[in-house]
PDB file of N, CA and C in Angstrom:
ATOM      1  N   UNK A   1     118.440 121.828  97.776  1.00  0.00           N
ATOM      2  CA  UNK A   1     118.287 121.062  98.995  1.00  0.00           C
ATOM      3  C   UNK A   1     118.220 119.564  98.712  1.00  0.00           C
ATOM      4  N   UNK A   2     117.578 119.209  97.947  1.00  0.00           N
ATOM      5  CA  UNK A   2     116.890 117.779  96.569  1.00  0.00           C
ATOM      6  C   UNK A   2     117.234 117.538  95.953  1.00  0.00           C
ATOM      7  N   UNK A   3     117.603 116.422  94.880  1.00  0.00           N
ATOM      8  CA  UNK A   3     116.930 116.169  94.200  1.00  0.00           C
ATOM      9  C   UNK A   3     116.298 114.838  93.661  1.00  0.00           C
ATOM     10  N   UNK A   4     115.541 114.987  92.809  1.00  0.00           N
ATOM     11  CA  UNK A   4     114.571 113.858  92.485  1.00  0.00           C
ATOM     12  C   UNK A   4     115.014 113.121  90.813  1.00  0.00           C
ATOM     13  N   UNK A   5     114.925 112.175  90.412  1.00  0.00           N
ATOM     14  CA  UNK A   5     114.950 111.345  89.049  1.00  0.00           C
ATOM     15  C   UNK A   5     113.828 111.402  89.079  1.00  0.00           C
ATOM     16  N   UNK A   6     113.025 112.099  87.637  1.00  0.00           N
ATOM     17  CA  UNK A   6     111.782 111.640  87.529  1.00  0.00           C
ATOM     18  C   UNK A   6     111.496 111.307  86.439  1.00  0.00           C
ATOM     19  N   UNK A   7     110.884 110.193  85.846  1.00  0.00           N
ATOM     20  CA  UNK A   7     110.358 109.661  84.911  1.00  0.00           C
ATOM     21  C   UNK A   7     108.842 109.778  84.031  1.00  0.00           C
ATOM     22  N   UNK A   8     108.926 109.022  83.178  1.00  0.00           N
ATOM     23  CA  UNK A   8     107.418 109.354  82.794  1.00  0.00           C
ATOM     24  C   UNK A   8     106.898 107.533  82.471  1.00  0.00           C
ATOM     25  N   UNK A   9     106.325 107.251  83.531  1.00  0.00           N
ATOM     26  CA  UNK A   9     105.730 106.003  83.307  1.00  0.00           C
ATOM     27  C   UNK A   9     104.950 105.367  82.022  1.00  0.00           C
ATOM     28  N   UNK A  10     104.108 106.142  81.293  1.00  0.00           N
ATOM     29  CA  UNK A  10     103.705 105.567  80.440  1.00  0.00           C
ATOM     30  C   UNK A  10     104.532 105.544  79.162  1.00  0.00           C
ATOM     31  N   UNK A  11     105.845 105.992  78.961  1.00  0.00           N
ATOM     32  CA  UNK A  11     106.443 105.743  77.898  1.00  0.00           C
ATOM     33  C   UNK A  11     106.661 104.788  77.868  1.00  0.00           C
ATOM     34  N   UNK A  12     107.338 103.917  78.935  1.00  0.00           N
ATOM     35  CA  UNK A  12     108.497 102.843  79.098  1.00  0.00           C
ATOM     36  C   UNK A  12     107.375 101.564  78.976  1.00  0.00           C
ATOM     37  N   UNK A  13     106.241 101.194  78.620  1.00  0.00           N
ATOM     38  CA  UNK A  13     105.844  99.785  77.969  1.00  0.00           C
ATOM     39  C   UNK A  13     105.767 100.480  76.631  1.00  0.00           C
ATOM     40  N   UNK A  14     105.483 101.573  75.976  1.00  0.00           N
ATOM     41  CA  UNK A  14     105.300 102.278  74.742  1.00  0.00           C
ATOM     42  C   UNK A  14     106.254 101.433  73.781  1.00  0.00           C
ATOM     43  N   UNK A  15     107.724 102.236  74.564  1.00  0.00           N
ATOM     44  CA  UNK A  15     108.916 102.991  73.753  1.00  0.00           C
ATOM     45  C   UNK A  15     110.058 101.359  74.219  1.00  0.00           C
ATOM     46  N   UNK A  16     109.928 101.077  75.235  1.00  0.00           N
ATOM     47  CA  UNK A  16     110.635  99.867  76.074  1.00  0.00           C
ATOM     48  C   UNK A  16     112.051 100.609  76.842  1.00  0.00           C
ATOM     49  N   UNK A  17     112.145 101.984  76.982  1.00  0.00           N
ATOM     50  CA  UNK A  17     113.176 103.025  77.375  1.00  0.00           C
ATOM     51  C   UNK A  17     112.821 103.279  78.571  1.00  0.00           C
ATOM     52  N   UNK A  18     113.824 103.773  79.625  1.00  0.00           N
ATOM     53  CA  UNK A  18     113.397 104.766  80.326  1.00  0.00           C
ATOM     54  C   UNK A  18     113.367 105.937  79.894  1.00  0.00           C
ATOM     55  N   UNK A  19     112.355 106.845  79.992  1.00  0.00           N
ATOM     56  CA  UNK A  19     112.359 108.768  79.829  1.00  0.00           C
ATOM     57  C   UNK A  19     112.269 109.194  81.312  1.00  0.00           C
ATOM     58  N   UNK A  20     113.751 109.926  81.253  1.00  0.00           N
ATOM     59  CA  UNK A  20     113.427 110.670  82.867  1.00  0.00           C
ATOM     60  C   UNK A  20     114.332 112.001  82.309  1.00  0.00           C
ATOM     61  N   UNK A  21     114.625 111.999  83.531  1.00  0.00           N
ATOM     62  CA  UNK A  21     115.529 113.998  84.026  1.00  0.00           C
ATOM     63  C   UNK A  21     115.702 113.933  85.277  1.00  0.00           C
ATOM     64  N   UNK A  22     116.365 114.638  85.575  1.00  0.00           N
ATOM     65  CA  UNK A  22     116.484 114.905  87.032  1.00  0.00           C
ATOM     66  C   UNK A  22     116.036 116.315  87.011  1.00  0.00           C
ATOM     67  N   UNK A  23     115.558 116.565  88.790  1.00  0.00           N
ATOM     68  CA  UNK A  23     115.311 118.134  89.053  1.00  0.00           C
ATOM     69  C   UNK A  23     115.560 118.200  90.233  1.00  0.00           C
ATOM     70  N   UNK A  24     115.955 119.686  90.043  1.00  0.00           N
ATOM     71  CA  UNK A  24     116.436 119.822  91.735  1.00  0.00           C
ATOM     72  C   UNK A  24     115.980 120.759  92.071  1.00  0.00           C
ATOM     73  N   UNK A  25     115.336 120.594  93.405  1.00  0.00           N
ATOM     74  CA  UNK A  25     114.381 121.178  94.328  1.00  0.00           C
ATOM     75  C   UNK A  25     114.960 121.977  95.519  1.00  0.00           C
ATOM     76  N   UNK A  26     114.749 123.265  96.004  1.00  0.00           N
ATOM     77  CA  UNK A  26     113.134 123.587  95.346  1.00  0.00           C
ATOM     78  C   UNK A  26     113.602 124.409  93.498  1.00  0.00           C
ATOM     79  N   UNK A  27     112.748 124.335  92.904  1.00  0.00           N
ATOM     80  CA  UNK A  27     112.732 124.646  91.188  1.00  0.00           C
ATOM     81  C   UNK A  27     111.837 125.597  91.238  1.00  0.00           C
ATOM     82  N   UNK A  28     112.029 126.249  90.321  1.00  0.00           N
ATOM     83  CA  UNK A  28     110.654 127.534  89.722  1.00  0.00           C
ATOM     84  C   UNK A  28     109.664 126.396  88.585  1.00  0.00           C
ATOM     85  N   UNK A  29     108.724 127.683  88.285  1.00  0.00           N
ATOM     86  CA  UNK A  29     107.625 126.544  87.592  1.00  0.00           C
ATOM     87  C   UNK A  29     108.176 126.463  86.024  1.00  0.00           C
ATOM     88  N   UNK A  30     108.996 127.443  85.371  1.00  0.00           N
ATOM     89  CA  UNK A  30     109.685 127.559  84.591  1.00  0.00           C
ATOM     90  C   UNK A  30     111.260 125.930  84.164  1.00  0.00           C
ATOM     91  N   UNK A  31     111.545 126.159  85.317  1.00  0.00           N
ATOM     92  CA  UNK A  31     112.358 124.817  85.308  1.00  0.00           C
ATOM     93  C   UNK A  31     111.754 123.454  85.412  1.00  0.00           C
ATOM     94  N   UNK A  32     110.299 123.376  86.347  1.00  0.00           N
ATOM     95  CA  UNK A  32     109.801 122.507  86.580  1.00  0.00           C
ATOM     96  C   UNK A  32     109.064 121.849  84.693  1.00  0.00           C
ATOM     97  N   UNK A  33     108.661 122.949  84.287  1.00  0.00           N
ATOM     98  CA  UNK A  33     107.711 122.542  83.019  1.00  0.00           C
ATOM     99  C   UNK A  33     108.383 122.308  82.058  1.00  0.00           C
ATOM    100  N   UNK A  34     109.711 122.904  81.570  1.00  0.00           N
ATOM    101  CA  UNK A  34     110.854 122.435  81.275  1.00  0.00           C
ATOM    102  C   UNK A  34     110.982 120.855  81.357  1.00  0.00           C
ATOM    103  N   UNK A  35     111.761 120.383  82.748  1.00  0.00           N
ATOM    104  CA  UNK A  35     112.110 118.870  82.990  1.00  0.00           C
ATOM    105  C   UNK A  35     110.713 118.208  82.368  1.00  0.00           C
ATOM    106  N   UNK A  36     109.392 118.411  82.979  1.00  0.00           N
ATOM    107  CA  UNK A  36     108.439 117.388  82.495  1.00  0.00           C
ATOM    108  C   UNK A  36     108.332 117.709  81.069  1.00  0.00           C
ATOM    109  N   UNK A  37     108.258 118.754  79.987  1.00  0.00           N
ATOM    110  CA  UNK A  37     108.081 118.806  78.935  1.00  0.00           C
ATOM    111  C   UNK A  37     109.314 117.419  77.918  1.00  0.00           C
ATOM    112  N   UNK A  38     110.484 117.464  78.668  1.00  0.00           N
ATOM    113  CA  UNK A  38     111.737 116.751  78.259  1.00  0.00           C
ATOM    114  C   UNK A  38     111.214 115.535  78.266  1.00  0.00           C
ATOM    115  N   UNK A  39     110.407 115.098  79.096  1.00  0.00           N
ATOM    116  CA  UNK A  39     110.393 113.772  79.602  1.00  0.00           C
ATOM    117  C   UNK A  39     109.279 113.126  78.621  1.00  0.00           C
ATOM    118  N   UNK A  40     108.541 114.345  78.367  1.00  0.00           N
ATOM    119  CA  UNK A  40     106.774 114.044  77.175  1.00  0.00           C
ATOM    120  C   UNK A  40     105.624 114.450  78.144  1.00  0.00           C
ATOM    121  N   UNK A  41     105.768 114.829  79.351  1.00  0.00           N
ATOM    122  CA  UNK A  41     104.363 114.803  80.133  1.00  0.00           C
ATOM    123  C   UNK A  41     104.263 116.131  79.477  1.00  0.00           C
ATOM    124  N   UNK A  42     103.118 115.578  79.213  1.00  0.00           N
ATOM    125  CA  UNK A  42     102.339 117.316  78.805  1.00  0.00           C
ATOM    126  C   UNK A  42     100.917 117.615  79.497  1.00  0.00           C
ATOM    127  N   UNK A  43     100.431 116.488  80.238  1.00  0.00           N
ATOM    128  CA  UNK A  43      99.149 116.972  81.221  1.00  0.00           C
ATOM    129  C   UNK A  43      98.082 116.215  80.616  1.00  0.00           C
ATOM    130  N   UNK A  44      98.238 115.966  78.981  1.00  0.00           N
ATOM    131  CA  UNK A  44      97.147 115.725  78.247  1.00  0.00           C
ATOM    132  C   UNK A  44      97.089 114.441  78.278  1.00  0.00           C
ATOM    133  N   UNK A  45      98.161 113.812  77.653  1.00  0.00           N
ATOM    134  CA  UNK A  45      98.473 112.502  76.841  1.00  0.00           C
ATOM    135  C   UNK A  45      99.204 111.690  78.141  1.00  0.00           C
ATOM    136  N   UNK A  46     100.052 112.216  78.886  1.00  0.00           N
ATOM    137  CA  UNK A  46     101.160 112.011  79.589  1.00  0.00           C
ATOM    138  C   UNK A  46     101.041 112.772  80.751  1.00  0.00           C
ATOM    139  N   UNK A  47     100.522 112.365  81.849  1.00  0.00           N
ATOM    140  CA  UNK A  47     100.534 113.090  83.105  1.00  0.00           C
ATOM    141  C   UNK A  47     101.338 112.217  84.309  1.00  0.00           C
ATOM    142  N   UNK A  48     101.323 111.252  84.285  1.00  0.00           N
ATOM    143  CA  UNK A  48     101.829 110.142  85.344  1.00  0.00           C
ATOM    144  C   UNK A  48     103.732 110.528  85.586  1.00  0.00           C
ATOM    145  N   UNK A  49     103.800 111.026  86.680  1.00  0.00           N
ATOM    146  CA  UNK A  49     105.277 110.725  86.835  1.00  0.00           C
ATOM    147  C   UNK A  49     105.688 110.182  87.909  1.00  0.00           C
ATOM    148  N   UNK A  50     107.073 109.118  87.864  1.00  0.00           N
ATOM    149  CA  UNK A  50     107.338 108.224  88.763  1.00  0.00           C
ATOM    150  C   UNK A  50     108.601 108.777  89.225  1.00  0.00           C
ATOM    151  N   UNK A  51     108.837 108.625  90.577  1.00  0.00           N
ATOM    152  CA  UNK A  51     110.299 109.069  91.420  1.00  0.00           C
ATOM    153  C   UNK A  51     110.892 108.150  91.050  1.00  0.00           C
ATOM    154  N   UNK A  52     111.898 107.419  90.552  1.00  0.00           N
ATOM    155  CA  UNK A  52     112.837 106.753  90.539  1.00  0.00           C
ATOM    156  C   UNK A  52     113.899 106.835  91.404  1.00  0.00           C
ATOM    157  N   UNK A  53     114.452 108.068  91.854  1.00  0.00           N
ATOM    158  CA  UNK A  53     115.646 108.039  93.070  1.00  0.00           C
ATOM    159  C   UNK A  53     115.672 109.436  93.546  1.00  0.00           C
ATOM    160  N   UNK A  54     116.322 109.740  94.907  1.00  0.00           N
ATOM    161  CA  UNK A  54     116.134 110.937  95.326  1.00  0.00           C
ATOM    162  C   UNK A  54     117.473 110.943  96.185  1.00  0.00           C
ATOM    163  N   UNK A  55     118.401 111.955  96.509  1.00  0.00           N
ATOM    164  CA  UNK A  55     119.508 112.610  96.737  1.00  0.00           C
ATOM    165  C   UNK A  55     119.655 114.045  97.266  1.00  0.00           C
ATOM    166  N   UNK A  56     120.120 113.909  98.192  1.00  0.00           N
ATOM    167  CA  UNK A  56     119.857 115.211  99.485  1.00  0.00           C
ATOM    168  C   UNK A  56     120.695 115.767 100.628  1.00  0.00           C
ATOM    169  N   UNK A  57     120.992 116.534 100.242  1.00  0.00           N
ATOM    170  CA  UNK A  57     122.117 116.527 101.434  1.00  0.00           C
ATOM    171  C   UNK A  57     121.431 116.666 103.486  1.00  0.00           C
ATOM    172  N   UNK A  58     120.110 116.873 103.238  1.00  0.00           N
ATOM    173  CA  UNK A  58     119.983 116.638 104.261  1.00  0.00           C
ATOM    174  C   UNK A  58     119.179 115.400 104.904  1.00  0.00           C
ATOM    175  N   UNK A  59     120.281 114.887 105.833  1.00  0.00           N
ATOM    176  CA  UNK A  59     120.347 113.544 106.683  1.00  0.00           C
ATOM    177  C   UNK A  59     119.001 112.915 106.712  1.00  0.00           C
ATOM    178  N   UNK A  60     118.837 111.715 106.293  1.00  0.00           N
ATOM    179  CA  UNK A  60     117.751 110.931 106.648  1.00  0.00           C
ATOM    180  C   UNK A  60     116.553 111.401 105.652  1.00  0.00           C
ATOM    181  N   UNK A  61     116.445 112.371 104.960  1.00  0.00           N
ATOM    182  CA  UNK A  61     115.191 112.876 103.795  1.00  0.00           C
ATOM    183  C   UNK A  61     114.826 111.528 102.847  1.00  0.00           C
ATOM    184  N   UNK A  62     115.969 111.377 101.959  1.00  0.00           N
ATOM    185  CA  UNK A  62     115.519 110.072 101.377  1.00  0.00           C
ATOM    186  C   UNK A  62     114.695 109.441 101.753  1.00  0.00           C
ATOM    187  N   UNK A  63     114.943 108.917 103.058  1.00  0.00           N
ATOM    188  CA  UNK A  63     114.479 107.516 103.764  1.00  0.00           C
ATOM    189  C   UNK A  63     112.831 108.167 104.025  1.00  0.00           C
ATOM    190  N   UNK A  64     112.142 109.320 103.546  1.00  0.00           N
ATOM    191  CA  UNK A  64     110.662 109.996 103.986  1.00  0.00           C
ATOM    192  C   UNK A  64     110.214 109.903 102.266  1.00  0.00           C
ATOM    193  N   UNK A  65     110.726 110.113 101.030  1.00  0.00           N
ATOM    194  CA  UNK A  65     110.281 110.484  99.904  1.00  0.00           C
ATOM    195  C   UNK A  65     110.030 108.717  99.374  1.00  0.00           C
ATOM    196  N   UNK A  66     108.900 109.006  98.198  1.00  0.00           N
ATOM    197  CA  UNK A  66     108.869 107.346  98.018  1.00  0.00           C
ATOM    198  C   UNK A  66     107.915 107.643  96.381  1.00  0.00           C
ATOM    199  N   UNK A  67     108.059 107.238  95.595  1.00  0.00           N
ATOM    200  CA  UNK A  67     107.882 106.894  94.226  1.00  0.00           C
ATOM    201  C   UNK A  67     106.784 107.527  93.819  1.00  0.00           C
ATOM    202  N   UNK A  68     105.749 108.087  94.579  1.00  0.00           N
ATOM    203  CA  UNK A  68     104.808 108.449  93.570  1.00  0.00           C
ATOM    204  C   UNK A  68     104.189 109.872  94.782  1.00  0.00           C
ATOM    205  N   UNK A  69     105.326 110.381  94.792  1.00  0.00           N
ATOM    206  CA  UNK A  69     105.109 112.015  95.532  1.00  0.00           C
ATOM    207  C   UNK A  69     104.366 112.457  94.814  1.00  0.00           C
ATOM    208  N   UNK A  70     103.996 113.975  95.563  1.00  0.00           N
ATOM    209  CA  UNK A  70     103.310 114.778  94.931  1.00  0.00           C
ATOM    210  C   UNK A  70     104.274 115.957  94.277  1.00  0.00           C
ATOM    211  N   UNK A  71     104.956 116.590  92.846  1.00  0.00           N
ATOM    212  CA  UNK A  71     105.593 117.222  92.541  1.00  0.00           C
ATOM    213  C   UNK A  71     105.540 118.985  92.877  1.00  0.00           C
ATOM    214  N   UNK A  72     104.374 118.989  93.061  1.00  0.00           N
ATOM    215  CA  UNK A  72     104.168 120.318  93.954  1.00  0.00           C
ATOM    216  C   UNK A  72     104.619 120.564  95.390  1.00  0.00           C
ATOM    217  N   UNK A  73     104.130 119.393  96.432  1.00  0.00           N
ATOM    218  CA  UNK A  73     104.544 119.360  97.609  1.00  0.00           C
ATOM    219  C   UNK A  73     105.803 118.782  97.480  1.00  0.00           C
ATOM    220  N   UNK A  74     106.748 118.275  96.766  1.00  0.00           N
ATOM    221  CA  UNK A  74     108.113 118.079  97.140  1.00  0.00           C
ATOM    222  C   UNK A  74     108.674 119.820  96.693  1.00  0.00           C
ATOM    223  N   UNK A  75     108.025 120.710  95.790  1.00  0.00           N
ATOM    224  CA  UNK A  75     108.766 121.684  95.853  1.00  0.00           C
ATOM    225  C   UNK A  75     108.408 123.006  96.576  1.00  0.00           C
ATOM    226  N   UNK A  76     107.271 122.515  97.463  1.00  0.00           N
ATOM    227  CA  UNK A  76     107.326 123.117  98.821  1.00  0.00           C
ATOM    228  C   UNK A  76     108.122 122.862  99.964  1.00  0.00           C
ATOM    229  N   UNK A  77     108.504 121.182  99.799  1.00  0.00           N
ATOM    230  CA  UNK A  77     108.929 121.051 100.555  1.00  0.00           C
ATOM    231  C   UNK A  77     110.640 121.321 100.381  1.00  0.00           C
ATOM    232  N   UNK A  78     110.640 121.355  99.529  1.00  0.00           N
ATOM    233  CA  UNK A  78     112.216 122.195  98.695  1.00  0.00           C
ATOM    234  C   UNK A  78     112.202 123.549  99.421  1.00  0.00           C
ATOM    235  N   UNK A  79     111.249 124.638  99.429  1.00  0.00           N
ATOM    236  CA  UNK A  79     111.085 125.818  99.706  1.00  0.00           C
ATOM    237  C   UNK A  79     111.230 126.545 101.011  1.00  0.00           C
ATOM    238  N   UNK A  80     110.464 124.909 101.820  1.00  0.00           N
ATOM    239  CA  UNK A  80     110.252 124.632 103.347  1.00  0.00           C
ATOM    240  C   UNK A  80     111.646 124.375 104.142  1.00  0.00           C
ATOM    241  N   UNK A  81     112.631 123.792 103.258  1.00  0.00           N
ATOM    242  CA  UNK A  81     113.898 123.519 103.650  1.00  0.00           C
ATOM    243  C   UNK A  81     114.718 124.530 103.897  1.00  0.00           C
ATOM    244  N   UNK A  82     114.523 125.084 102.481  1.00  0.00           N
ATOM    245  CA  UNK A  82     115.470 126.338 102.618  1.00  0.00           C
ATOM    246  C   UNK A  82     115.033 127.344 103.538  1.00  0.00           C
ATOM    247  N   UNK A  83     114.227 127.733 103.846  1.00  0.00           N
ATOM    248  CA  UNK A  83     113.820 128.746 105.161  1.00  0.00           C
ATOM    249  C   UNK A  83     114.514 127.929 106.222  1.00  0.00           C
ATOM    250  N   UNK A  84     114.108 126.656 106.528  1.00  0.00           N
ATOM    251  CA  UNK A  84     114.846 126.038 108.347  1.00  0.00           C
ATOM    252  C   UNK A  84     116.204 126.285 108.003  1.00  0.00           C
ATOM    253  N   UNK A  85     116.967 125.798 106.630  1.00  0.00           N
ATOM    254  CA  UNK A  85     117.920 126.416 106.974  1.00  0.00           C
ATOM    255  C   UNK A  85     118.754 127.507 107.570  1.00  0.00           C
ATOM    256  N   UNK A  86     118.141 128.505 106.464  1.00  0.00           N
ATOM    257  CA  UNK A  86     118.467 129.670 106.299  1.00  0.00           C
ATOM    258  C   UNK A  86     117.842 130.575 107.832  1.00  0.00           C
ATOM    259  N   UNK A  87     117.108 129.870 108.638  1.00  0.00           N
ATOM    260  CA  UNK A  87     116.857 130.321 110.331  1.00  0.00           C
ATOM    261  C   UNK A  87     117.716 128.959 111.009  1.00  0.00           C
ATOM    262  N   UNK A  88     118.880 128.287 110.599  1.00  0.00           N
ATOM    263  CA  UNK A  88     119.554 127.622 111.596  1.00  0.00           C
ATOM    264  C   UNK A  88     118.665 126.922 111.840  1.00  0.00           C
ATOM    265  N   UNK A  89     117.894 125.815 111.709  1.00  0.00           N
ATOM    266  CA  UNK A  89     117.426 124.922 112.208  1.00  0.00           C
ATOM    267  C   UNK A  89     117.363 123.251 111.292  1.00  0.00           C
ATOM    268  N   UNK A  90     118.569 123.097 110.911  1.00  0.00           N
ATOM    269  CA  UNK A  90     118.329 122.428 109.591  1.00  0.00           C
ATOM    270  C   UNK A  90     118.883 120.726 110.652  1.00  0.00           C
ATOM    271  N   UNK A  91     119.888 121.792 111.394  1.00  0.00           N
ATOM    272  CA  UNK A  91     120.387 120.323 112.145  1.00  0.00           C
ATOM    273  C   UNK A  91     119.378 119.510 112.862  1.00  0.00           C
ATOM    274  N   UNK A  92     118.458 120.785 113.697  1.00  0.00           N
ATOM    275  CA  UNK A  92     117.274 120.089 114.478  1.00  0.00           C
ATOM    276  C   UNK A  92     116.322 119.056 113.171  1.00  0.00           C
ATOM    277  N   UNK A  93     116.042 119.369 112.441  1.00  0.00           N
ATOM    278  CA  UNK A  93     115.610 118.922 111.250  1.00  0.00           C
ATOM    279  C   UNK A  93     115.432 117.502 111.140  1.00  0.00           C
ATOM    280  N   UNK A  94     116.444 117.485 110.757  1.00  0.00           N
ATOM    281  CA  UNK A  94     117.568 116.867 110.347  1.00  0.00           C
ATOM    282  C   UNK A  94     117.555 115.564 111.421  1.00  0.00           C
ATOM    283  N   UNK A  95     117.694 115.933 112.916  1.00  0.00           N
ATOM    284  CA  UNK A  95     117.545 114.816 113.857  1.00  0.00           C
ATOM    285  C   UNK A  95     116.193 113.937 114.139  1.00  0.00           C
ATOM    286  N   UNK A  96     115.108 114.562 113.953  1.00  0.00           N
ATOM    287  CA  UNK A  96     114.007 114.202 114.050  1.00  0.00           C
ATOM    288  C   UNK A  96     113.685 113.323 113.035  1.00  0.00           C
ATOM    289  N   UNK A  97     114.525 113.568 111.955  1.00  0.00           N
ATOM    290  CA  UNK A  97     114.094 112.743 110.612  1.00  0.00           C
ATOM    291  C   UNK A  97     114.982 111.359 111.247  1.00  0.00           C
ATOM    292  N   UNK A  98     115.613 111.402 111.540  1.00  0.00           N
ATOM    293  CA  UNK A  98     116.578 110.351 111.737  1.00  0.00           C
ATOM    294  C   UNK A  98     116.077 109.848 113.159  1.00  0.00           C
ATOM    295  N   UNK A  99     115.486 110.298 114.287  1.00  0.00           N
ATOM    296  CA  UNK A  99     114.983 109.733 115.204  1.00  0.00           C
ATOM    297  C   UNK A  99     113.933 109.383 115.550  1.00  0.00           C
ATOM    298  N   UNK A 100     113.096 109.850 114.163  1.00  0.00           N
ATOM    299  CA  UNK A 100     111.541 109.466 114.035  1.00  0.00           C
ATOM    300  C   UNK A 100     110.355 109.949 114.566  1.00  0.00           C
ATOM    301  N   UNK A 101     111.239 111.405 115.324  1.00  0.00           N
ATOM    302  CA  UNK A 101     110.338 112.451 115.874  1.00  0.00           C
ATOM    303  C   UNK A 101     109.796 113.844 114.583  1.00  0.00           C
ATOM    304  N   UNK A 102     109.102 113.007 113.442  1.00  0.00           N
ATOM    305  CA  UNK A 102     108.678 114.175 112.531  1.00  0.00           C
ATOM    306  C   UNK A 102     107.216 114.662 112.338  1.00  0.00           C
ATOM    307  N   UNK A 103     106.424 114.554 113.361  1.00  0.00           N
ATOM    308  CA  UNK A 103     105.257 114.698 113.379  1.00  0.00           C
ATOM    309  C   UNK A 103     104.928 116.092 113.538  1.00  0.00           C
TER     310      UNK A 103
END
């Protein structure tokens, strides 16, 4: 439905690099621990991760996601997508995001 660039903030004054991955949502926890393991977050040393960019095929989402989400609730909200779809309601969705009726 997603996806997200995600990074790991405390490398990049470390290392002077960016460390990211992309993931695409919604993900299992298997793929999810995967991407952050790639990146160095391991929970311990490295927990901080930053959105860098996000890409979606549905209309107007971008313009709601913003740099320091929560990685659990974006892959609910990955999860949340695919059901409106998958019951036809993706267009209604979809308009509200774009007309500012998302409450």
């Amino acid at each position: 439905m997603f996806e997200a660039y995600i990074t790991n903030t405390a490398l990049y004054p470390l290392m002077g690099i960016e460390v990211g991955t992309t993931v695409h949502f919604p993900t299992t926890t298997q793929e999810l621990q995967a991407a952050l393991a790639k990146i160095g977050i391991d929970g311990k040393r490295y927990s901080e991760v930053f959105f860098t960019s996000f890409d979606s095929d549905v209309l107007g989402l971008y313009d709601h996601l913003y740099e320091c989400e929560n990685i659990d609730e974006l892959n609910e909200l990955g999860h949340a997508l695919l059901e409106v779809r998958d019951k036809g309601g993706l267009e209604t969705f979809e308009a509200a995001l774009v007309l500012g009726n998302h409450t």
